[in-house]
PDB file of N, CA and C in Angstrom:
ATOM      1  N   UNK A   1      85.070 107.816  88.710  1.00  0.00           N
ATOM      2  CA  UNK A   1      86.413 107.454  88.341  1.00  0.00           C
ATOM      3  C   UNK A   1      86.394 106.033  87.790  1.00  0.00           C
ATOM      4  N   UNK A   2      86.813 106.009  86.657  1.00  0.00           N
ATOM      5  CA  UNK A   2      86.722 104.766  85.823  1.00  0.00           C
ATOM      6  C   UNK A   2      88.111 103.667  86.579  1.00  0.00           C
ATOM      7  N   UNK A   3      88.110 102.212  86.293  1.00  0.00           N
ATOM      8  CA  UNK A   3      89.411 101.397  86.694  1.00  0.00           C
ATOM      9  C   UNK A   3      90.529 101.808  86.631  1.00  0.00           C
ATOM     10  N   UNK A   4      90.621 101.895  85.368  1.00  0.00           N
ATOM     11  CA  UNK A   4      92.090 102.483  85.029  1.00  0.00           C
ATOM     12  C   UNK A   4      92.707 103.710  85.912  1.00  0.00           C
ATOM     13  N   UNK A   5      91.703 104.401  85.952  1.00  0.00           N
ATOM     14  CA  UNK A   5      92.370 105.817  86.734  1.00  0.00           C
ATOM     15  C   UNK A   5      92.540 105.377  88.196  1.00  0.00           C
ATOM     16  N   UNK A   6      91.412 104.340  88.934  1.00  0.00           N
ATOM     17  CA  UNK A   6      91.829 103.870  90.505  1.00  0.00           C
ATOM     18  C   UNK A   6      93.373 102.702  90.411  1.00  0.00           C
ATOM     19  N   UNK A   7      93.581 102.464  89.406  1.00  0.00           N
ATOM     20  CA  UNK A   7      94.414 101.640  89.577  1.00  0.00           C
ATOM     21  C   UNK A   7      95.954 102.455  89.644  1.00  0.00           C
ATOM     22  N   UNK A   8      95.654 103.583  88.395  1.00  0.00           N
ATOM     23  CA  UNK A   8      96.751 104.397  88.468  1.00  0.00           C
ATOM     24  C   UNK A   8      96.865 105.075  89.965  1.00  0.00           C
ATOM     25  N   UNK A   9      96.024 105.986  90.271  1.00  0.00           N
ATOM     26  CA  UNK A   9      96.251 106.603  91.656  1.00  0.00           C
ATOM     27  C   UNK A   9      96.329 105.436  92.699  1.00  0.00           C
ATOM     28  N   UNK A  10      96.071 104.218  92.657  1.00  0.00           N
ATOM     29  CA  UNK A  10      97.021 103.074  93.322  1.00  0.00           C
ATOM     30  C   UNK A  10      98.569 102.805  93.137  1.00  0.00           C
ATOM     31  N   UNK A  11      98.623 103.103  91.886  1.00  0.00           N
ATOM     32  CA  UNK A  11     100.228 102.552  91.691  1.00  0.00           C
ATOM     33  C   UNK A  11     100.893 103.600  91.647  1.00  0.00           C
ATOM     34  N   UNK A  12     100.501 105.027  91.426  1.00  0.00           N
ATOM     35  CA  UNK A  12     101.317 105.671  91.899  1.00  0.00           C
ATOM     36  C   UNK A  12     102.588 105.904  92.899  1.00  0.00           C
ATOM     37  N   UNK A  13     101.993 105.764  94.396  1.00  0.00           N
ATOM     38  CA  UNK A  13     103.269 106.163  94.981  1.00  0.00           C
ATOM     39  C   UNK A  13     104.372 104.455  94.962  1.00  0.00           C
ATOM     40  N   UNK A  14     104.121 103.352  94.351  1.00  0.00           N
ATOM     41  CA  UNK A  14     104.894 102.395  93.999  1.00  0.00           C
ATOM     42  C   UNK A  14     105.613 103.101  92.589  1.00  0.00           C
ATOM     43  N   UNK A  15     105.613 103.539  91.666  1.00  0.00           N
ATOM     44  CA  UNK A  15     105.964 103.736  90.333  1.00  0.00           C
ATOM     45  C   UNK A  15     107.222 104.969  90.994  1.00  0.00           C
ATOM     46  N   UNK A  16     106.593 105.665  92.436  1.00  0.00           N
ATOM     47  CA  UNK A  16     107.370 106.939  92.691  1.00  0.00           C
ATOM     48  C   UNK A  16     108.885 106.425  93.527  1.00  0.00           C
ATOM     49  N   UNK A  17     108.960 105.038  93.895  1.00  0.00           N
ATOM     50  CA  UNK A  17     109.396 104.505  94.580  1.00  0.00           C
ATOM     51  C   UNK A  17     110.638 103.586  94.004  1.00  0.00           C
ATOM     52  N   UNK A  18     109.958 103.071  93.037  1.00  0.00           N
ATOM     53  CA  UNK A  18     110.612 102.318  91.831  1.00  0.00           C
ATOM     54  C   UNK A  18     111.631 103.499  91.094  1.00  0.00           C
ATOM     55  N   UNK A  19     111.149 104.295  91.038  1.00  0.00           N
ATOM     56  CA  UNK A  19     111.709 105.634  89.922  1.00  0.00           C
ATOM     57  C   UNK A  19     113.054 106.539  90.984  1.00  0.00           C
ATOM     58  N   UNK A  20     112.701 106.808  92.305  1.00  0.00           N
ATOM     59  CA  UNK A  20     113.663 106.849  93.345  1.00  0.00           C
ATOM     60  C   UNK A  20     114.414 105.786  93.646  1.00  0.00           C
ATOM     61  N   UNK A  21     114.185 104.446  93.714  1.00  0.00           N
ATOM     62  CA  UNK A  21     115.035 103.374  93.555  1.00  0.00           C
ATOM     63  C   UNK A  21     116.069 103.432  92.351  1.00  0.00           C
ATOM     64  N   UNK A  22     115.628 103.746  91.306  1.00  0.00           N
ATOM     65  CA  UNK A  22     116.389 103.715  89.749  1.00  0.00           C
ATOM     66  C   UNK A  22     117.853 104.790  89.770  1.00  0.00           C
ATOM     67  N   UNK A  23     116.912 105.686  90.151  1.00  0.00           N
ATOM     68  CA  UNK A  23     117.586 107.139  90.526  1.00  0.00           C
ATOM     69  C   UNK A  23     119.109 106.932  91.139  1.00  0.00           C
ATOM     70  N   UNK A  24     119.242 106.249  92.380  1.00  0.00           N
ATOM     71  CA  UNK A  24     119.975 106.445  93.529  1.00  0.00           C
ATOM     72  C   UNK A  24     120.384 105.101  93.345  1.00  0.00           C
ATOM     73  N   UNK A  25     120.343 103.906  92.765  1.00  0.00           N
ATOM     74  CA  UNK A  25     120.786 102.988  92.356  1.00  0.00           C
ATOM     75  C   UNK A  25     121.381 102.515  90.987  1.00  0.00           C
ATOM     76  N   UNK A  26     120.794 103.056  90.034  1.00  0.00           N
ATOM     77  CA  UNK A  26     121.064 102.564  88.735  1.00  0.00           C
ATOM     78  C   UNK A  26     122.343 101.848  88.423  1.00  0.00           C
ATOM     79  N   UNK A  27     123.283 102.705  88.810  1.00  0.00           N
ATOM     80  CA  UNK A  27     124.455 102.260  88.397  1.00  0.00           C
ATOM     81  C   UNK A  27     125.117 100.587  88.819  1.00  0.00           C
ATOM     82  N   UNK A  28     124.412 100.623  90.011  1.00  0.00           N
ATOM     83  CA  UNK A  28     124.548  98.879  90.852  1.00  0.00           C
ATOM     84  C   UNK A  28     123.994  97.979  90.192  1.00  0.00           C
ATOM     85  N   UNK A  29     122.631  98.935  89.959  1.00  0.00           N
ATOM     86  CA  UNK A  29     121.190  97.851  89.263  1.00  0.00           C
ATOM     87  C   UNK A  29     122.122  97.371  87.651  1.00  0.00           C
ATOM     88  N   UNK A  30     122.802  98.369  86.905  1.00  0.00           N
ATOM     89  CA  UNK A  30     123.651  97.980  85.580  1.00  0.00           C
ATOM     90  C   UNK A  30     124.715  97.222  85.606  1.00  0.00           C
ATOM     91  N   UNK A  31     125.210  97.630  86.438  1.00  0.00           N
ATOM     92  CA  UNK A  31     126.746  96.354  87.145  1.00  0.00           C
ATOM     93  C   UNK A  31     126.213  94.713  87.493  1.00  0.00           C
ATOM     94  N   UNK A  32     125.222  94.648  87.788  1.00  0.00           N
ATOM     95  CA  UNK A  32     124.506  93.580  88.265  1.00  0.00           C
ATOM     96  C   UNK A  32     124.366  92.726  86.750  1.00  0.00           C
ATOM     97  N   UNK A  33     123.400  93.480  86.156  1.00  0.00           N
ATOM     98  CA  UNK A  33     122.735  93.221  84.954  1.00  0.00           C
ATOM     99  C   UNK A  33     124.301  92.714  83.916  1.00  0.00           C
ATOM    100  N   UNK A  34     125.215  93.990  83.761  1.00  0.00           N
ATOM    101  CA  UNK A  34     126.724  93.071  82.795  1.00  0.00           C
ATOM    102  C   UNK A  34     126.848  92.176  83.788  1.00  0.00           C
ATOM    103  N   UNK A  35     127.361  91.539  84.575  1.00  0.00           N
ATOM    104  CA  UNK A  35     127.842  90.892  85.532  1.00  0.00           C
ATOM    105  C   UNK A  35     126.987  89.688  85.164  1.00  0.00           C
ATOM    106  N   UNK A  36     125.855  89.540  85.151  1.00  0.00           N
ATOM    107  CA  UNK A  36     124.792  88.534  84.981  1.00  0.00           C
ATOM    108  C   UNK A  36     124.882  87.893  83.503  1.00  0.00           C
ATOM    109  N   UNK A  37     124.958  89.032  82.751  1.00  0.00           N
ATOM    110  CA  UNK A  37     124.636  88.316  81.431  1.00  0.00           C
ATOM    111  C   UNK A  37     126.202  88.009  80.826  1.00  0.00           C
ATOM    112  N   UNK A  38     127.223  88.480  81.364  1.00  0.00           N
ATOM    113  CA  UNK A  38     129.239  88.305  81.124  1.00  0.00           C
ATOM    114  C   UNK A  38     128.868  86.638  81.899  1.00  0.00           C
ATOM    115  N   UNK A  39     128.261  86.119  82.850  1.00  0.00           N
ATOM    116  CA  UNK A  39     128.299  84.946  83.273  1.00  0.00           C
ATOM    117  C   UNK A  39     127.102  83.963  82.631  1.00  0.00           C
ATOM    118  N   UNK A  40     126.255  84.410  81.756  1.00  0.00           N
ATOM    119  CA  UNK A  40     125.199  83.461  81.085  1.00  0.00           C
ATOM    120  C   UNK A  40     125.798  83.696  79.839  1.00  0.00           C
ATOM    121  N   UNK A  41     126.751  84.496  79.240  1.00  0.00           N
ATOM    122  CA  UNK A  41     127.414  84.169  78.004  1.00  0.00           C
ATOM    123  C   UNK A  41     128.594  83.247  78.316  1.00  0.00           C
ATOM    124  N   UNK A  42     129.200  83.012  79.088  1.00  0.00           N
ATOM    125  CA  UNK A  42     130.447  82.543  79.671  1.00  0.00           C
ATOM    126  C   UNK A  42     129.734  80.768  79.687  1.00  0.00           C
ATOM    127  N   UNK A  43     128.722  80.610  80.167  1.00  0.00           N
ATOM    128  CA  UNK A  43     127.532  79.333  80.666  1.00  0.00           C
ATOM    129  C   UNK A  43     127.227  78.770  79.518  1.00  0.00           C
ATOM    130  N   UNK A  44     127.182  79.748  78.916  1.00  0.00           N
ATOM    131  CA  UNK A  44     126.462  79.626  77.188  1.00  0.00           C
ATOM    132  C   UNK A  44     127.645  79.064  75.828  1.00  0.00           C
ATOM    133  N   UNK A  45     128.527  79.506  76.647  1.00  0.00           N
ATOM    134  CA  UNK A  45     129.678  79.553  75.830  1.00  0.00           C
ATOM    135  C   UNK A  45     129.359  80.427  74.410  1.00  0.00           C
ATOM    136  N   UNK A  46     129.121  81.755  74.622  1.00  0.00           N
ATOM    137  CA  UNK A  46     128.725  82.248  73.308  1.00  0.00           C
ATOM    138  C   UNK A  46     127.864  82.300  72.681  1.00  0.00           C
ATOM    139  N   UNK A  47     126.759  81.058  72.616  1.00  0.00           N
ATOM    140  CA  UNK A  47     126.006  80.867  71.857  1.00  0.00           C
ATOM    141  C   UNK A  47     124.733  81.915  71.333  1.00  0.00           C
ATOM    142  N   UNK A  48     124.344  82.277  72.422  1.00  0.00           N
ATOM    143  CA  UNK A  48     123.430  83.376  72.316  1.00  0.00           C
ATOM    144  C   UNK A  48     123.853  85.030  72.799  1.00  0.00           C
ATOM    145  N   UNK A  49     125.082  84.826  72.435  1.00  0.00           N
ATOM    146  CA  UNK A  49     125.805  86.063  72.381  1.00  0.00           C
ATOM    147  C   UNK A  49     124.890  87.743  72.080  1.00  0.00           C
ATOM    148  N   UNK A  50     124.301  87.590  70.645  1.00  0.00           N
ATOM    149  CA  UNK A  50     123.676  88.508  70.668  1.00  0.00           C
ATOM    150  C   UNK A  50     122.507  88.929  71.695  1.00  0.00           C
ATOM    151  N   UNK A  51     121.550  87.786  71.286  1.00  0.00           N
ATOM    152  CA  UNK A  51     120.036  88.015  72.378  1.00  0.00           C
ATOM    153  C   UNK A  51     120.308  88.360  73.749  1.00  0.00           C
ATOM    154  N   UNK A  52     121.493  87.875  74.315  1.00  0.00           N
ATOM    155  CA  UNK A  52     122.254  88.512  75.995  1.00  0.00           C
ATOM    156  C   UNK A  52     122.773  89.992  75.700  1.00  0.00           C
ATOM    157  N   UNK A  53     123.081  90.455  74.741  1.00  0.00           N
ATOM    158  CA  UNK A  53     123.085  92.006  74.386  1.00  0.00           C
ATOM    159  C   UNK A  53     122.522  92.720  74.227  1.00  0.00           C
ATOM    160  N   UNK A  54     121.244  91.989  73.499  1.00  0.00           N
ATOM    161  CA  UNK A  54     120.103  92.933  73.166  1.00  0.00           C
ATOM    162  C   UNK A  54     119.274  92.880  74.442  1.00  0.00           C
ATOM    163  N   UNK A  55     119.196  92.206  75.128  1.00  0.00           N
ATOM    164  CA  UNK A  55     118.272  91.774  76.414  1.00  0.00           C
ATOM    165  C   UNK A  55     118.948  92.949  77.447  1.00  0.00           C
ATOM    166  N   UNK A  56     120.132  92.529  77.645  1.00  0.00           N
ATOM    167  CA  UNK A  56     120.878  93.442  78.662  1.00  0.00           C
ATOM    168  C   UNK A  56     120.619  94.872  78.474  1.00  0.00           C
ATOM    169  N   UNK A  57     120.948  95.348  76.747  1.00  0.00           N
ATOM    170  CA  UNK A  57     120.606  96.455  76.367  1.00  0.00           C
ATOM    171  C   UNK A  57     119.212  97.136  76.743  1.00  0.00           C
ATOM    172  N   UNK A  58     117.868  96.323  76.341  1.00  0.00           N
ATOM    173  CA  UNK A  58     116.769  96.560  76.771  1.00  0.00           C
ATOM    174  C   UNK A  58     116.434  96.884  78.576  1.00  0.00           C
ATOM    175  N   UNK A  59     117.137  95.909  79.071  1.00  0.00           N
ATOM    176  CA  UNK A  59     117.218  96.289  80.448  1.00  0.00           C
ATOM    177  C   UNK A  59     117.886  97.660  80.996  1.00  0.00           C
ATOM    178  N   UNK A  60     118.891  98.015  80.334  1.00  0.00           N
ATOM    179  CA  UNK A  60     119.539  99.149  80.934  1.00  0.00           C
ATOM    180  C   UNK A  60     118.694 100.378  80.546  1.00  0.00           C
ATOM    181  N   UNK A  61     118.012 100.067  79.278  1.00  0.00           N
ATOM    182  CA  UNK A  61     116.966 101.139  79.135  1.00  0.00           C
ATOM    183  C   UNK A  61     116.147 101.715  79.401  1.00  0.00           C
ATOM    184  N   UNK A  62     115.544 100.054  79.828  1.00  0.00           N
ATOM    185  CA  UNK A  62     114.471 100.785  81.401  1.00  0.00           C
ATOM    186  C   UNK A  62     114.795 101.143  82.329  1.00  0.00           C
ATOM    187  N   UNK A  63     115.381 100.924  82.887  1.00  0.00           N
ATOM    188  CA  UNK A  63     116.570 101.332  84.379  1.00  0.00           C
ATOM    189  C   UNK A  63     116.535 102.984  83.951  1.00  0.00           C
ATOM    190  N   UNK A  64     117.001 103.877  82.594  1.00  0.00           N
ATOM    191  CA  UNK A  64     117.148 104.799  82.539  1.00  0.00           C
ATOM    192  C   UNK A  64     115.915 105.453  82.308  1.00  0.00           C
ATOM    193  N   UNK A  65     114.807 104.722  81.827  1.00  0.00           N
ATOM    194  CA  UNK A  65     113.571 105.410  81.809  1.00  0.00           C
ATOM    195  C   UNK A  65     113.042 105.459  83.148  1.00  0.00           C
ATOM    196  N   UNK A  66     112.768 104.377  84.143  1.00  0.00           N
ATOM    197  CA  UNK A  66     112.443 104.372  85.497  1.00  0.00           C
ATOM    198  C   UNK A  66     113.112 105.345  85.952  1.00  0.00           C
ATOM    199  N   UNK A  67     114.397 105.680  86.080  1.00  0.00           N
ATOM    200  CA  UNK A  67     115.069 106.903  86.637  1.00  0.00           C
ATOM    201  C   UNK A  67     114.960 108.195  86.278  1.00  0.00           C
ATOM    202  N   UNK A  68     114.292 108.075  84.771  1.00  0.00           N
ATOM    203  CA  UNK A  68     114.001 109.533  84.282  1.00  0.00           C
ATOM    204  C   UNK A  68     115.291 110.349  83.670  1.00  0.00           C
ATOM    205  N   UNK A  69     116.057 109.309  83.546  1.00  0.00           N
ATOM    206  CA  UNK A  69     117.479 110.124  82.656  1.00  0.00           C
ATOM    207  C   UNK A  69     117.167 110.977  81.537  1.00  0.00           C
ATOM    208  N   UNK A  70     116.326 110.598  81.038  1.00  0.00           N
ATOM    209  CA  UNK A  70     116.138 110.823  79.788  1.00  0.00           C
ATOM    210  C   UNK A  70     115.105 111.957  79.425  1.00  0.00           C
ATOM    211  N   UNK A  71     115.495 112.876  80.803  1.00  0.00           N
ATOM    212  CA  UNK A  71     114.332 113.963  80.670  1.00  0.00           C
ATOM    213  C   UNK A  71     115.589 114.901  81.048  1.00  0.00           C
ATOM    214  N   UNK A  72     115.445 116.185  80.419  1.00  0.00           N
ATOM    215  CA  UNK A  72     116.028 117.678  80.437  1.00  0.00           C
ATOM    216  C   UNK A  72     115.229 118.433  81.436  1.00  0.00           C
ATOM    217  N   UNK A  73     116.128 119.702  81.148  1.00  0.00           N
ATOM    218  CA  UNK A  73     115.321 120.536  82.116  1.00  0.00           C
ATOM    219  C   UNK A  73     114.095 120.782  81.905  1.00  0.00           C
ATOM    220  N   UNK A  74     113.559 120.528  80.618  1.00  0.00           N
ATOM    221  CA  UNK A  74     112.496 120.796  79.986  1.00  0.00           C
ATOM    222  C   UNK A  74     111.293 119.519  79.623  1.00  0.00           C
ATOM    223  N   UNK A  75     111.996 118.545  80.270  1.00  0.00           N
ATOM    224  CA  UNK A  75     110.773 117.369  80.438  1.00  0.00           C
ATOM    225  C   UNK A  75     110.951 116.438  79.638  1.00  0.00           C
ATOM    226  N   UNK A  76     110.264 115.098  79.281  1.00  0.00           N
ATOM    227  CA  UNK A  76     111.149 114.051  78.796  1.00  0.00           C
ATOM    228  C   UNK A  76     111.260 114.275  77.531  1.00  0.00           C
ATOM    229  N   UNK A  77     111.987 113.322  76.966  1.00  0.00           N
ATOM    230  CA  UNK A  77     112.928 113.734  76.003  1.00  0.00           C
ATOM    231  C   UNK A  77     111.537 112.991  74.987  1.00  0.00           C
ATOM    232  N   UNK A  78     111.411 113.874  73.968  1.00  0.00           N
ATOM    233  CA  UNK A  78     110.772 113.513  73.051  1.00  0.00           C
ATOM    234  C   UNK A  78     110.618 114.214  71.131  1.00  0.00           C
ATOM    235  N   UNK A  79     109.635 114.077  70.748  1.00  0.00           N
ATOM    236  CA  UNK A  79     109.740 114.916  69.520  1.00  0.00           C
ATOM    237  C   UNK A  79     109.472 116.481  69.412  1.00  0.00           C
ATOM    238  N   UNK A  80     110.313 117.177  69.236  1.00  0.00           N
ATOM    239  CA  UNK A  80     110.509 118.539  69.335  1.00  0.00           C
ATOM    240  C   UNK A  80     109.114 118.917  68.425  1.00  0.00           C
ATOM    241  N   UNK A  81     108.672 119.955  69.359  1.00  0.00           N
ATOM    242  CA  UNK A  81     107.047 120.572  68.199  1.00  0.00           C
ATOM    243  C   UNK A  81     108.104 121.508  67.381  1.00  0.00           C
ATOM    244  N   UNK A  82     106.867 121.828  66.132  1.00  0.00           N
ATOM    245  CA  UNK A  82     107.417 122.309  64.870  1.00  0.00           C
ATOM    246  C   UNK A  82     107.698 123.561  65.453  1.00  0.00           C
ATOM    247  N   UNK A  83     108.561 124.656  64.765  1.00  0.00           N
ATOM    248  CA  UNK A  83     108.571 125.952  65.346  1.00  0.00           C
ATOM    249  C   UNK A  83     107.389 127.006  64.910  1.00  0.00           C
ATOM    250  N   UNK A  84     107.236 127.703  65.770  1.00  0.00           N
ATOM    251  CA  UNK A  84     105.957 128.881  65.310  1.00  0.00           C
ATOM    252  C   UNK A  84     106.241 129.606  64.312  1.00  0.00           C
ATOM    253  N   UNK A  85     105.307 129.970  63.433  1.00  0.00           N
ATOM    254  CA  UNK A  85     105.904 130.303  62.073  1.00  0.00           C
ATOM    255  C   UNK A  85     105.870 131.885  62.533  1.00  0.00           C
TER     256      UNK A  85
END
């Protein structure tokens, strides 16, 4: 077993933990996150208005990837294979 793979079957049940955390929290973990960046734009007075949007944005994204939102019944959401001819 090469590094990479002992490190993965190390971080596993942490990644499973993190991802059940996301799950059963998210919505707090996102309230937190506007709440945070509505008071570093407020601090800021505006100034970096966008980059606190795009940042926040990026954050809520992972929050939904850690939680796995973004998977169907059919597994994560990705590029549909071509159809069988």
């Amino acid at each position: 077993m090469g590094l990479l793979d002992t490190l993965k079957a190390k971080l596993a049940p942490a990644k499973d933990k993190v991802s059940h955390f996301a799950q059963e929290h998210g919505g707090k973990v996102e309230h937190g996150l506007e709440k945070a960046a509505r008071k570093v734009d407020e601090k800021t007075k505006g100034k970096y208005s966008d980059k606190i949007e795009s940042g926040t944005g990026k954050a809520k994204h992972a929050i939904d990837r850690l939680a796995h939102k973004d998977e169907g019944p059919a597994g994560p959401a990705g590029p549909t294979p071509p159809p069988a001819a």
